[in-house]
ModelCIF file with pLDDT and N, C-alpha, C, O atoms, coordinates in Angstrom:
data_MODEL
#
_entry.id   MODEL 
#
_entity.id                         1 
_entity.type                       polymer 
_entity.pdbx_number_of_molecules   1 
#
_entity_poly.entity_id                      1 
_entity_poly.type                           'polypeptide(L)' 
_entity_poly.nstd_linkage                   no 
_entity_poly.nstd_monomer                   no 
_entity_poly.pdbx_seq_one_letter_code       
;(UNK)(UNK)(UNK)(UNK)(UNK)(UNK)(UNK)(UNK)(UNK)(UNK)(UNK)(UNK)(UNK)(UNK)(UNK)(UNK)
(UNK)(UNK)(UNK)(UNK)(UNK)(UNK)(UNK)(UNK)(UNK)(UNK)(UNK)(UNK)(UNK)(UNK)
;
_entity_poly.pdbx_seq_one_letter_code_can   XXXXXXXXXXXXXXXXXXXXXXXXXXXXXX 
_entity_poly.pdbx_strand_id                 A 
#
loop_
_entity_poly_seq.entity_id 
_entity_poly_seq.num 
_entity_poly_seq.mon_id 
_entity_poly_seq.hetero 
1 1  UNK n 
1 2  UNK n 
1 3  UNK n 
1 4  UNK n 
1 5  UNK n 
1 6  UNK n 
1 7  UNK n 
1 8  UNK n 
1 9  UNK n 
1 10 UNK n 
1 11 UNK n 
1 12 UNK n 
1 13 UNK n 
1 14 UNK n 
1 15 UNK n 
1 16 UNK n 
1 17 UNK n 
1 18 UNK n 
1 19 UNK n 
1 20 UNK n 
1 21 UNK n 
1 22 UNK n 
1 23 UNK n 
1 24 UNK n 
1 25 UNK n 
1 26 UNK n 
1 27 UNK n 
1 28 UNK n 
1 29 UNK n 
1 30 UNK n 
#
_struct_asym.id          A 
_struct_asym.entity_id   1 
#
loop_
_ma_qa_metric.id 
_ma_qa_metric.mode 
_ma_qa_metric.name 
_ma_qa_metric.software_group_id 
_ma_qa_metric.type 
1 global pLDDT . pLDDT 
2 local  pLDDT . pLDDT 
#
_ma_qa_metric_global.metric_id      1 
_ma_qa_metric_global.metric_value   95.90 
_ma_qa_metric_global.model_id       1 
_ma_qa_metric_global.ordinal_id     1 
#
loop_
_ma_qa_metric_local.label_asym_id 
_ma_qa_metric_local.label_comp_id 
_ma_qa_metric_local.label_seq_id 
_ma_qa_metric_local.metric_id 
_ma_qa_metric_local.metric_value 
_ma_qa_metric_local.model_id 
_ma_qa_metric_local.ordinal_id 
A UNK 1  2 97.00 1 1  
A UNK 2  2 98.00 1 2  
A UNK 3  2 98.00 1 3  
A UNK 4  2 98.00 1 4  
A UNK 5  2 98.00 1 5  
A UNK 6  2 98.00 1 6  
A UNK 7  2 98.00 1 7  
A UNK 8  2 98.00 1 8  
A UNK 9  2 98.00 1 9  
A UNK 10 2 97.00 1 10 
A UNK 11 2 98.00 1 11 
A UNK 12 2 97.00 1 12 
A UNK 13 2 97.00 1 13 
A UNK 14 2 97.00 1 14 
A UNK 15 2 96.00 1 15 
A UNK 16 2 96.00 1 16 
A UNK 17 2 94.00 1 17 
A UNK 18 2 90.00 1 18 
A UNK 19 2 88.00 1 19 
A UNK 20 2 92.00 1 20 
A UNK 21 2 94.00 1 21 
A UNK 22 2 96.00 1 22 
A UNK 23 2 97.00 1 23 
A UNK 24 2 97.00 1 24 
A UNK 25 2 96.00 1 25 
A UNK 26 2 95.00 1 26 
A UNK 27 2 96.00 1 27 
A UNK 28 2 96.00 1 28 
A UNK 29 2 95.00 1 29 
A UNK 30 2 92.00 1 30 
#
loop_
_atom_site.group_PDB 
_atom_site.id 
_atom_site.type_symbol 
_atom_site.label_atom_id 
_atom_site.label_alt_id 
_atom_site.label_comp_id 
_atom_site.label_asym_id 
_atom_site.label_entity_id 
_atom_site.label_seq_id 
_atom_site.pdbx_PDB_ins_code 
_atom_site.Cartn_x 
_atom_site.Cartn_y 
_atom_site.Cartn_z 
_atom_site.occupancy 
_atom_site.B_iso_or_equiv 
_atom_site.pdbx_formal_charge 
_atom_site.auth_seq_id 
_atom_site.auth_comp_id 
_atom_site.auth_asym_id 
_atom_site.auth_atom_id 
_atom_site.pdbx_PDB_model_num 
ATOM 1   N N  . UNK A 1 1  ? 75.428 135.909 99.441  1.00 97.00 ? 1  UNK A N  1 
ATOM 2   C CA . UNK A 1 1  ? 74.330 135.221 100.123 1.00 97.00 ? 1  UNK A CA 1 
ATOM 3   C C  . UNK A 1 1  ? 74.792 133.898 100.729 1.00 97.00 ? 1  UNK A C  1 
ATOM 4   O O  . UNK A 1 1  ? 74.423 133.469 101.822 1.00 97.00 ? 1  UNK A O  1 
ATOM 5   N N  . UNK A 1 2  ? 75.501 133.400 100.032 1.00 98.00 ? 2  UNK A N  1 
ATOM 6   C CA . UNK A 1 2  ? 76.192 131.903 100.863 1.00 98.00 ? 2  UNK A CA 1 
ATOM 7   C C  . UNK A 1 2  ? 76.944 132.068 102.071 1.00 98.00 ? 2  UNK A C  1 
ATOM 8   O O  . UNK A 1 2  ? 76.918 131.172 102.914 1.00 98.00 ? 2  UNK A O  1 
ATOM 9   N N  . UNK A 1 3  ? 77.531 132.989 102.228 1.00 98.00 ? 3  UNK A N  1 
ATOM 10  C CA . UNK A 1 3  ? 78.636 133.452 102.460 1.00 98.00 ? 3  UNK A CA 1 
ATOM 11  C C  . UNK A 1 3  ? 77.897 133.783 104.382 1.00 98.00 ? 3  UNK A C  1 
ATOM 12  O O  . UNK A 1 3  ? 78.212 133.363 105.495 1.00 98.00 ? 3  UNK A O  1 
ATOM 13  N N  . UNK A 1 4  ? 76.888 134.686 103.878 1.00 98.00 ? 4  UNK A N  1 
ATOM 14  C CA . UNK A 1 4  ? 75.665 135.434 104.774 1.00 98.00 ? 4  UNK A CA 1 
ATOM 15  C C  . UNK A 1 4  ? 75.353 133.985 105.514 1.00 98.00 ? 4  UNK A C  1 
ATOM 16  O O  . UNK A 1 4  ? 75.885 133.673 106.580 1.00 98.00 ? 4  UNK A O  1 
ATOM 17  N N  . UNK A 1 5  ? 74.327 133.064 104.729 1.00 98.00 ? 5  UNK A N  1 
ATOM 18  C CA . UNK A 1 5  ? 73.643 131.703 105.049 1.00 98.00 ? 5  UNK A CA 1 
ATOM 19  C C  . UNK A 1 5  ? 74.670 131.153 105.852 1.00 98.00 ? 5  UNK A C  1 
ATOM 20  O O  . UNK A 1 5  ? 74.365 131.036 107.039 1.00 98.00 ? 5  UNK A O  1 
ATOM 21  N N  . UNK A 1 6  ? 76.187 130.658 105.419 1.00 98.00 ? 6  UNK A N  1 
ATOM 22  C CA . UNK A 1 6  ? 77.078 130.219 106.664 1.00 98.00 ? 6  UNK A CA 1 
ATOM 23  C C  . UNK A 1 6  ? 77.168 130.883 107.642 1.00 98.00 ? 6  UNK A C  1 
ATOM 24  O O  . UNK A 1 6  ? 77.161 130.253 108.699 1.00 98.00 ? 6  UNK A O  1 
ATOM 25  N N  . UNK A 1 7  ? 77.286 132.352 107.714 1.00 98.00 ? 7  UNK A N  1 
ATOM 26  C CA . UNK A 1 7  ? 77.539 132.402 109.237 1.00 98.00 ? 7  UNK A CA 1 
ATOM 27  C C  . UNK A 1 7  ? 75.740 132.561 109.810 1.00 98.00 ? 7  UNK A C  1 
ATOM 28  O O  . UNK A 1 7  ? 75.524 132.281 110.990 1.00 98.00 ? 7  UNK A O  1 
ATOM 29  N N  . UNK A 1 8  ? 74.987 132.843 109.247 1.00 98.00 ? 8  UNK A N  1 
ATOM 30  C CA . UNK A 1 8  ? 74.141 132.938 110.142 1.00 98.00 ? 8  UNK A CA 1 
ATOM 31  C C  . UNK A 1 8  ? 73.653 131.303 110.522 1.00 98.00 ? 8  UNK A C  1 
ATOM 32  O O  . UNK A 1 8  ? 73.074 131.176 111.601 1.00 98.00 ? 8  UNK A O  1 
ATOM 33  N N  . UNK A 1 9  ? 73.826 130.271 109.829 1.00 98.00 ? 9  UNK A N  1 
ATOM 34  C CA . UNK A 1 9  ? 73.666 129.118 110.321 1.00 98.00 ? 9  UNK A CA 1 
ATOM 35  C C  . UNK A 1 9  ? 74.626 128.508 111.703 1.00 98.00 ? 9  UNK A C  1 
ATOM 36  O O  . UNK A 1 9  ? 74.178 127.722 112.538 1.00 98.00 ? 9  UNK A O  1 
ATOM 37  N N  . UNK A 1 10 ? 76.141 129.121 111.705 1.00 97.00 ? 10 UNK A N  1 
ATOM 38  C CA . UNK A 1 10 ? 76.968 128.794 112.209 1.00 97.00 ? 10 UNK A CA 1 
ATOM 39  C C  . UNK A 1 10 ? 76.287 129.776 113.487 1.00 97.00 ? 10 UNK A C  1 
ATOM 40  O O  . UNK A 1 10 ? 76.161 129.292 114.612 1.00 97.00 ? 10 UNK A O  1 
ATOM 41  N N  . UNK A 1 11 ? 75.835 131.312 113.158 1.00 98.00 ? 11 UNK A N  1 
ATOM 42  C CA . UNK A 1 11 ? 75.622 131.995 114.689 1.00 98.00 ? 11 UNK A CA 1 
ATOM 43  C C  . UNK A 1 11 ? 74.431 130.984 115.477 1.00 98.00 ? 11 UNK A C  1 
ATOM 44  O O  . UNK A 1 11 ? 74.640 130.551 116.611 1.00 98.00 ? 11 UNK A O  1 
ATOM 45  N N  . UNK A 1 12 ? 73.353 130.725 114.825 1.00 97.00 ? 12 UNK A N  1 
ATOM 46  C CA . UNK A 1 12 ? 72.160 129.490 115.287 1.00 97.00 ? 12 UNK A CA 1 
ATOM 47  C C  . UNK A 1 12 ? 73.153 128.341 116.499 1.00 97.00 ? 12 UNK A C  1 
ATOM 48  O O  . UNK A 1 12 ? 72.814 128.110 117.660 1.00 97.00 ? 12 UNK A O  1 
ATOM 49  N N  . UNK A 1 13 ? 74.129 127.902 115.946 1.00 97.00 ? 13 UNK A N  1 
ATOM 50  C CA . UNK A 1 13 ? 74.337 126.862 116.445 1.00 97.00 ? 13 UNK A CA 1 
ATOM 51  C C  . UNK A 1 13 ? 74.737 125.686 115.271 1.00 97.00 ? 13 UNK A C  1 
ATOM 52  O O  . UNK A 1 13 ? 75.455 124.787 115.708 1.00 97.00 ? 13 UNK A O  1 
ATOM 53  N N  . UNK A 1 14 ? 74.504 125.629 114.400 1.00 97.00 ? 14 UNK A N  1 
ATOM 54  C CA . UNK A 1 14 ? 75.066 124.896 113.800 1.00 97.00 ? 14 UNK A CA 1 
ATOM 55  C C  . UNK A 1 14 ? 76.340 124.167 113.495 1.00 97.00 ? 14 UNK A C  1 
ATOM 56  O O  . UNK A 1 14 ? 76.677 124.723 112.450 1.00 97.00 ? 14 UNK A O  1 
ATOM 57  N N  . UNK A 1 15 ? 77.200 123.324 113.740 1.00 96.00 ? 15 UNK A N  1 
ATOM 58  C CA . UNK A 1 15 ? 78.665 123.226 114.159 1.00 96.00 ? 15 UNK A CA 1 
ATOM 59  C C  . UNK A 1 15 ? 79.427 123.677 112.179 1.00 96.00 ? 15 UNK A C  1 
ATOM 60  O O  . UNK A 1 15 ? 79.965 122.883 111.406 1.00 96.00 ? 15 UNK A O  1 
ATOM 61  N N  . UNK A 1 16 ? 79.199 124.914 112.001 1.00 96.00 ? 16 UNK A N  1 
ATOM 62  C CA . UNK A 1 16 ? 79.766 125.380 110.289 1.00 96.00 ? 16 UNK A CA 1 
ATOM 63  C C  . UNK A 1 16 ? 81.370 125.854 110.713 1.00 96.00 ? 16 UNK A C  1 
ATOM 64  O O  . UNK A 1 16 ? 82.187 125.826 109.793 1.00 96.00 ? 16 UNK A O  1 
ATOM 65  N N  . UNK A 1 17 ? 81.658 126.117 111.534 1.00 94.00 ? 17 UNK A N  1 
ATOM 66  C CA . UNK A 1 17 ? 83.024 126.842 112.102 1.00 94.00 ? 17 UNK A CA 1 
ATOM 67  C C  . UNK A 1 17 ? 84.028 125.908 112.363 1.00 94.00 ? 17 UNK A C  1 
ATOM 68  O O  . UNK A 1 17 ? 84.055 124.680 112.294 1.00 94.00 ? 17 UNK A O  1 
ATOM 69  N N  . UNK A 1 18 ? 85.126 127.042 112.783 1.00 90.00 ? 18 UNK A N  1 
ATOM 70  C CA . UNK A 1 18 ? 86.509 126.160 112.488 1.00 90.00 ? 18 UNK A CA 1 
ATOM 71  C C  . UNK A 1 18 ? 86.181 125.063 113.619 1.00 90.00 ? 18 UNK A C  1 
ATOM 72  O O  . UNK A 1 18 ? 85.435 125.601 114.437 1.00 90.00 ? 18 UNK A O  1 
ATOM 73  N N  . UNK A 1 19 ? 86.468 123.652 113.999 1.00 88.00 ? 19 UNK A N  1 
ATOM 74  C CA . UNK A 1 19 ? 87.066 123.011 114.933 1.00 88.00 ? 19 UNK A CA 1 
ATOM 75  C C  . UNK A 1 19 ? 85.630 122.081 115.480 1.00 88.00 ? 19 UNK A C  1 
ATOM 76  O O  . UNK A 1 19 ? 85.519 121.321 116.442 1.00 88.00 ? 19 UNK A O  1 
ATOM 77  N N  . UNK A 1 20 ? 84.558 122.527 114.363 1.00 92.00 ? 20 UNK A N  1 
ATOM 78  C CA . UNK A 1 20 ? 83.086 122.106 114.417 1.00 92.00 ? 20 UNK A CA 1 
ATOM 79  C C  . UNK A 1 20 ? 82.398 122.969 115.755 1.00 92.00 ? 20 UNK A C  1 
ATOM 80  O O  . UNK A 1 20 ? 81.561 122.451 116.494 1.00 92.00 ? 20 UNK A O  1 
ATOM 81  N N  . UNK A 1 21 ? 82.855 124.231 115.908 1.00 94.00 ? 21 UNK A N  1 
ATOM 82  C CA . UNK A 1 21 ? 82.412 124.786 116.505 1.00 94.00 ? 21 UNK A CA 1 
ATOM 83  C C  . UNK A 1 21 ? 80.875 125.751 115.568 1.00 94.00 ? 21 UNK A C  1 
ATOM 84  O O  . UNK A 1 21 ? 80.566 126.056 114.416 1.00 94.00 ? 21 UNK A O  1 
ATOM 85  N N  . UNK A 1 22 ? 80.381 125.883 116.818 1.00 96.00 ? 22 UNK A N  1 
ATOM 86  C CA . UNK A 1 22 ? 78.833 127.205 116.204 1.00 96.00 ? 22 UNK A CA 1 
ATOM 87  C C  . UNK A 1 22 ? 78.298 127.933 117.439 1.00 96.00 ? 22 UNK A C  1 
ATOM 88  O O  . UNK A 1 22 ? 78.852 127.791 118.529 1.00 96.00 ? 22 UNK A O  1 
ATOM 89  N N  . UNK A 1 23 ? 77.203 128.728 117.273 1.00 97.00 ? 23 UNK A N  1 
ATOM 90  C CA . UNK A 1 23 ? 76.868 129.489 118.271 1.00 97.00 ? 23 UNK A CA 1 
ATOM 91  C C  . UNK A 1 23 ? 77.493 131.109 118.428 1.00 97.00 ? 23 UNK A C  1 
ATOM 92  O O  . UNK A 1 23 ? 78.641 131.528 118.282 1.00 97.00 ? 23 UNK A O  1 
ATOM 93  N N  . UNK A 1 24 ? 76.295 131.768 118.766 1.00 97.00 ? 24 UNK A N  1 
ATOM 94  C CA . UNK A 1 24 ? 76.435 133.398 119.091 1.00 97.00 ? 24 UNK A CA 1 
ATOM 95  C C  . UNK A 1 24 ? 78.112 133.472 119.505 1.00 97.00 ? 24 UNK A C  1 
ATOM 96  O O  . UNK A 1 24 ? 79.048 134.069 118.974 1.00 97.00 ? 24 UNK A O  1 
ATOM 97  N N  . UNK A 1 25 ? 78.041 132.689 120.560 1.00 96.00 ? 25 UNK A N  1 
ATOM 98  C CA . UNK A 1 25 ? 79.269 133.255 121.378 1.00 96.00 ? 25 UNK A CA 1 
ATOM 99  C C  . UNK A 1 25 ? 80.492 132.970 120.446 1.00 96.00 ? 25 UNK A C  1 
ATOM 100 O O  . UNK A 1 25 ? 81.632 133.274 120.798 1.00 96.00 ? 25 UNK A O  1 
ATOM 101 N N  . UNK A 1 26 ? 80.206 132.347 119.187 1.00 95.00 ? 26 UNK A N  1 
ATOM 102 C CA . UNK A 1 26 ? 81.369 132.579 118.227 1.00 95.00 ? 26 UNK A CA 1 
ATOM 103 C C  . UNK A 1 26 ? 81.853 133.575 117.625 1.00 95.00 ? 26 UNK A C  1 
ATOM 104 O O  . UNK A 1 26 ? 82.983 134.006 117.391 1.00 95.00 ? 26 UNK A O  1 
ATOM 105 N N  . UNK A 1 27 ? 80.508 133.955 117.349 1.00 96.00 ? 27 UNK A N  1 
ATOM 106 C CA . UNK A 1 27 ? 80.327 135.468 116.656 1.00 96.00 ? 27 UNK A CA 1 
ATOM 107 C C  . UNK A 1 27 ? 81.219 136.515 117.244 1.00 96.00 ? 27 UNK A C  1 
ATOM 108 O O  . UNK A 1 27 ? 82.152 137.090 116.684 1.00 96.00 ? 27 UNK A O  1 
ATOM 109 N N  . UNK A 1 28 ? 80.774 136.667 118.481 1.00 96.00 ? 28 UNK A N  1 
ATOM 110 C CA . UNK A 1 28 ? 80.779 137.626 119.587 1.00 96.00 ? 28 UNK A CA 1 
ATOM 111 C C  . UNK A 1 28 ? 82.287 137.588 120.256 1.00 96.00 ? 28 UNK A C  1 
ATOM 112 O O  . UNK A 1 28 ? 82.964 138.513 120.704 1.00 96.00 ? 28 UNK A O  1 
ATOM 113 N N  . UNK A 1 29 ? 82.544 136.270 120.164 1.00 95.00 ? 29 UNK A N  1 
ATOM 114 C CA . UNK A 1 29 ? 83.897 136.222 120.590 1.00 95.00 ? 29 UNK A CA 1 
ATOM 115 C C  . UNK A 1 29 ? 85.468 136.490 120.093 1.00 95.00 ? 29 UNK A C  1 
ATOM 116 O O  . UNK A 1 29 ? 85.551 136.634 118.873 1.00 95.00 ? 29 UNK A O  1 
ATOM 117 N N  . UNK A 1 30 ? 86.815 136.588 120.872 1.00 92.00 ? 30 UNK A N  1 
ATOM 118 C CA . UNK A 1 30 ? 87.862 137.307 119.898 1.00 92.00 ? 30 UNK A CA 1 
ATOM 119 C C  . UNK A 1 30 ? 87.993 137.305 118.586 1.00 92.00 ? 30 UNK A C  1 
ATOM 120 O O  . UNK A 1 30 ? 88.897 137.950 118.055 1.00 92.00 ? 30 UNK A O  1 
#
């Protein structure tokens, strides 16, 4: 469930990702 909660916060937009990146197009991307 945490695990779940980070990325779906990070797909929102949230900057949770490498480099303070967030957003769909993270997801979606290579």
């Amino acid at each position: 469930l945490a695990t779940f909660v980070y990325l779906l916060l990070g797909t929102v937009g949230v900057p949770l990702f490498a480099q303070f990146t967030g957003g769909i197009g993270i997801i979606t991307g290579p």
